[in-house]
Protein backbone atom coordinates (compact mmCIF):
# COMPACT_ATOMS: atom_id res chain seq x y z
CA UNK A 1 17.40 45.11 -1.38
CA UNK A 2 19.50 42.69 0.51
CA UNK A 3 17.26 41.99 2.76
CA UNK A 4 14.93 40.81 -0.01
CA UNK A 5 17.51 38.45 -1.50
CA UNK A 6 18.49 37.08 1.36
CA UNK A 7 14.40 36.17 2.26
CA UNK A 8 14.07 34.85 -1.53
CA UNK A 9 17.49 32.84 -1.07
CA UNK A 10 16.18 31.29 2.54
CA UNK A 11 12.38 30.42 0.88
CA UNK A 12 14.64 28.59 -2.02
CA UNK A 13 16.74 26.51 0.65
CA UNK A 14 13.72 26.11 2.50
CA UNK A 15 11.72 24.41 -0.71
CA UNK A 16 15.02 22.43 -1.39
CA UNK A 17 14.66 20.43 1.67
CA UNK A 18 11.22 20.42 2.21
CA UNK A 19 9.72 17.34 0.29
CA UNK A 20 7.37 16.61 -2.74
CA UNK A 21 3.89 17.93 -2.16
CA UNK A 22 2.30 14.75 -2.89
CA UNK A 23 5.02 12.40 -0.81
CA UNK A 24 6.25 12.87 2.50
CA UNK A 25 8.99 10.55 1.49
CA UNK A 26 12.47 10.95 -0.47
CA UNK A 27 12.53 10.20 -3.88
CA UNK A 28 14.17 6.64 -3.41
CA UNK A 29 12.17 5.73 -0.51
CA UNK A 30 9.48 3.10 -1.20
CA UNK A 31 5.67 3.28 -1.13
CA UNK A 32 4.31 0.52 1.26
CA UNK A 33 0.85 -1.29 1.43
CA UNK A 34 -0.90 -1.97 3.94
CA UNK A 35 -3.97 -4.48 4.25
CA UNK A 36 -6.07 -3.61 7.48
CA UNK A 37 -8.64 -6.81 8.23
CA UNK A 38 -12.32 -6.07 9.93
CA UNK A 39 -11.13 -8.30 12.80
CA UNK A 40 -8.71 -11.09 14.11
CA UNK A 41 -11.48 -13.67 13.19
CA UNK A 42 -10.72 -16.62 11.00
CA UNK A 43 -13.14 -15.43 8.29
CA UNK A 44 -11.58 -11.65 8.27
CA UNK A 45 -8.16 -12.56 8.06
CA UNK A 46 -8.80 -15.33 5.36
CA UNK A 47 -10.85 -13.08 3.13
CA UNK A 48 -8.23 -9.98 3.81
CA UNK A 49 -5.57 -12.27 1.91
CA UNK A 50 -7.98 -13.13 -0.98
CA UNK A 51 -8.46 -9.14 -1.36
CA UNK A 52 -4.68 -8.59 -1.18
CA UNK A 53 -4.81 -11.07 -4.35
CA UNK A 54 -6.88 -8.82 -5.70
CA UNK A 55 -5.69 -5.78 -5.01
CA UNK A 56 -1.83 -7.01 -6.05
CA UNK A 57 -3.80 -8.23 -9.65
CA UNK A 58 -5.45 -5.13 -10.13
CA UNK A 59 -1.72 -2.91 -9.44
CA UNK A 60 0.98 -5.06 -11.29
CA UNK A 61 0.84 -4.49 -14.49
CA UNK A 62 0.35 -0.41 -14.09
CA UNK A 63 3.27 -0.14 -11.66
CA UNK A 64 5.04 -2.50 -13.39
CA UNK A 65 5.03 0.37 -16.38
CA UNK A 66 6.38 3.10 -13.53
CA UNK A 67 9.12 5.03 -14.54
CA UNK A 68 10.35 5.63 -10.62
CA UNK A 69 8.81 6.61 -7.04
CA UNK A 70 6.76 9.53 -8.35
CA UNK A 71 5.24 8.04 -11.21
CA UNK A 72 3.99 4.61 -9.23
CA UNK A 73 2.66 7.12 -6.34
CA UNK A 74 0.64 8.64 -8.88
CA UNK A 75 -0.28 5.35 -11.08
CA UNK A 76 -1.63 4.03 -6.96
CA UNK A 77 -2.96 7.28 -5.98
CA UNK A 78 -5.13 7.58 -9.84
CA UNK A 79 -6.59 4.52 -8.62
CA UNK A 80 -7.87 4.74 -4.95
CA UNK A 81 -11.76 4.39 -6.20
CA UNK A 82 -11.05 1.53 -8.28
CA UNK A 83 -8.91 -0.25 -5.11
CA UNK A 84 -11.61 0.43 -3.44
CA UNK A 85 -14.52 -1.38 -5.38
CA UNK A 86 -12.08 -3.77 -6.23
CA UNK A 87 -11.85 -4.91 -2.39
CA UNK A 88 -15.84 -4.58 -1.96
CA UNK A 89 -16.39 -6.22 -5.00
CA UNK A 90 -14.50 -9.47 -4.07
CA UNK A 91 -15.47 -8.89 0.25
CA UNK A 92 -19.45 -9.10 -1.38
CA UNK A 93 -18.60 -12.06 -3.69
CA UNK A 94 -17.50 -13.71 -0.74
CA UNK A 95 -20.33 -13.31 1.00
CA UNK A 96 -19.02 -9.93 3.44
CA UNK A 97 -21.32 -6.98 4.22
CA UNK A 98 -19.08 -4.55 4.85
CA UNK A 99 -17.29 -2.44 2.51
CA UNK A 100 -13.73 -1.05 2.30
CA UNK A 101 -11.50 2.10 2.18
CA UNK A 102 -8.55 3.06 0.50
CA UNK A 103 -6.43 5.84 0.75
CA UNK A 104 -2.52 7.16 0.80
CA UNK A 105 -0.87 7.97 4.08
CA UNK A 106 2.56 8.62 5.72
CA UNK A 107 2.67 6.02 8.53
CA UNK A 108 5.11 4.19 10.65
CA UNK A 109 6.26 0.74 9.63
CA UNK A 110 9.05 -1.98 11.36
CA UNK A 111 11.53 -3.20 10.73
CA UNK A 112 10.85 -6.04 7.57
CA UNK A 113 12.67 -8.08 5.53
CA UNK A 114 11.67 -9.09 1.83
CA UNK A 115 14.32 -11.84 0.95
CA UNK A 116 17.39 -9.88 0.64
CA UNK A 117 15.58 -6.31 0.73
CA UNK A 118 15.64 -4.78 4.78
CA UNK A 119 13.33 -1.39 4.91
CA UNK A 120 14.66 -0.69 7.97
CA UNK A 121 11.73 1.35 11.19
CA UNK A 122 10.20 4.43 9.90
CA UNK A 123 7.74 6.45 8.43
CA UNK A 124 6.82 5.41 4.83
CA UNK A 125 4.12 6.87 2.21
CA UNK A 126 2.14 4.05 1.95
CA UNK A 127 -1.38 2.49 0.45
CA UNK A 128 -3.57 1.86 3.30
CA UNK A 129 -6.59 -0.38 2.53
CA UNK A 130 -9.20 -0.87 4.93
CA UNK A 131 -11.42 -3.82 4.78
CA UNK A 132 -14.58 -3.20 6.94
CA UNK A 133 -13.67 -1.42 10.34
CA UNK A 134 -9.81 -1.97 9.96
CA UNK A 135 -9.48 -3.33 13.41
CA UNK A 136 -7.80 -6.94 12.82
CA UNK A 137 -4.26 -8.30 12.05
CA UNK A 138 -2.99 -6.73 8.99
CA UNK A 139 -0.62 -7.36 6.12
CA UNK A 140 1.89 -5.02 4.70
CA UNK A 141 4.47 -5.05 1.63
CA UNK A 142 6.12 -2.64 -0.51
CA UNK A 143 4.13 -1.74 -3.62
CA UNK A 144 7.22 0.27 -4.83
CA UNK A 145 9.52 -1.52 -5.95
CA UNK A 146 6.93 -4.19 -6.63
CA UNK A 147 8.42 -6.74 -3.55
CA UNK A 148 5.04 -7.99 -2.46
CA UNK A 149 3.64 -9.46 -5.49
CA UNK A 150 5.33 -12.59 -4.56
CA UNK A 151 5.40 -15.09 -2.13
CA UNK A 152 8.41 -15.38 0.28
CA UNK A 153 9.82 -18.53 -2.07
CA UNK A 154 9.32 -16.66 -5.09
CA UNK A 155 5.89 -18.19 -6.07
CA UNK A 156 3.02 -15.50 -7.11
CA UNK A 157 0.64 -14.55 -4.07
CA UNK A 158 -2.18 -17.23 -4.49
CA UNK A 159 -4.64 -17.81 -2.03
CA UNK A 160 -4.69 -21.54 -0.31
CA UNK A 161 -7.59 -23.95 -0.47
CA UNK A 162 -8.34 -24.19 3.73
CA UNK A 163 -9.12 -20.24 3.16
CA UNK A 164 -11.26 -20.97 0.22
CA UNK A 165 -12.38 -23.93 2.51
CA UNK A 166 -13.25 -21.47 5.36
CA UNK A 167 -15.39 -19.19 3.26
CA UNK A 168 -17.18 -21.62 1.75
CA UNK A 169 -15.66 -21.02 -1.76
């Protein structure tokens, strides 16, 4: 009999510690994002920040009802499909062939600063879209809390006229 307690108390410390079966991450830790370009091209990376536009529109006002971690993992990870289109949908209207991916993953991020917010090296759950092969210069934020839907002065993410001017908008 004590040998069967003392397996049922080690599985309980063993769940205690282990974490969340949908997060890799502590409760408090954030979610990231993570915009992949197709390339280092001029075109790619212009058109990567118009999707992040996009992509930050189509999330704000659902995480912004999150009630904590868990609930804006779930509100992002509900939506992978429509991330997805949303990204294709606006790549196409701008004249882009190739499609894009989203998914959640637990990957390594630097060091970054967000004004007065350090997330210091390590592994983060995180929003990974990929916009055609995924191959270029990327940009990355934290999606929970909301720090990347604004600019570093404070303005809303907007994209500039010389990238409309590059694609042709």
């Amino acid at each position: 009999m004590k040998k069967y307690i003392a397996i049922v108390i080690s599985l309980l410390l063993a769940l205690a510690v282990l974490p969340a079966a949908s997060s890799c991450a502590s409760s408090d830790s954030p979610i990231r994002i993570h915009i992949r370009a197709n390339s280092d091209g001029e075109k790619d990376q212009a058109v990567k920040y118009i999707v992040r536009d996009e992509i930050v529109d189509y999330l704000s006002a659902p995480l912004a009802a999150a009630r904590g971690r868990e609930d804006a993992y779930r509100i992002i990870s509900s939506r992978l499909d429509g991330i997805k289109n949303t990204a294709a949908d606006k790549l196409s209207e701008c004249g882009f062939s190739y499609g894009a991916n989203a998914y959640m993953s637990y990957e390594y991020f630097p060091d970054r600063d967000y004004g007065d917010v350090t997330y210091p090296a390590g592994y983060y759950d995180a929003l990974i879209v990929e916009l055609g092969t995924g191959t270029g210069g990327n940009w990355w934020c934290v999606a929970y809390p909301p720090l990347c839907f604004y600019g570093d002065d404070g303005e809303e993410f907007g994209y500039s006229s010389i990238i409309a001017e590059l694609l042709g908008l």
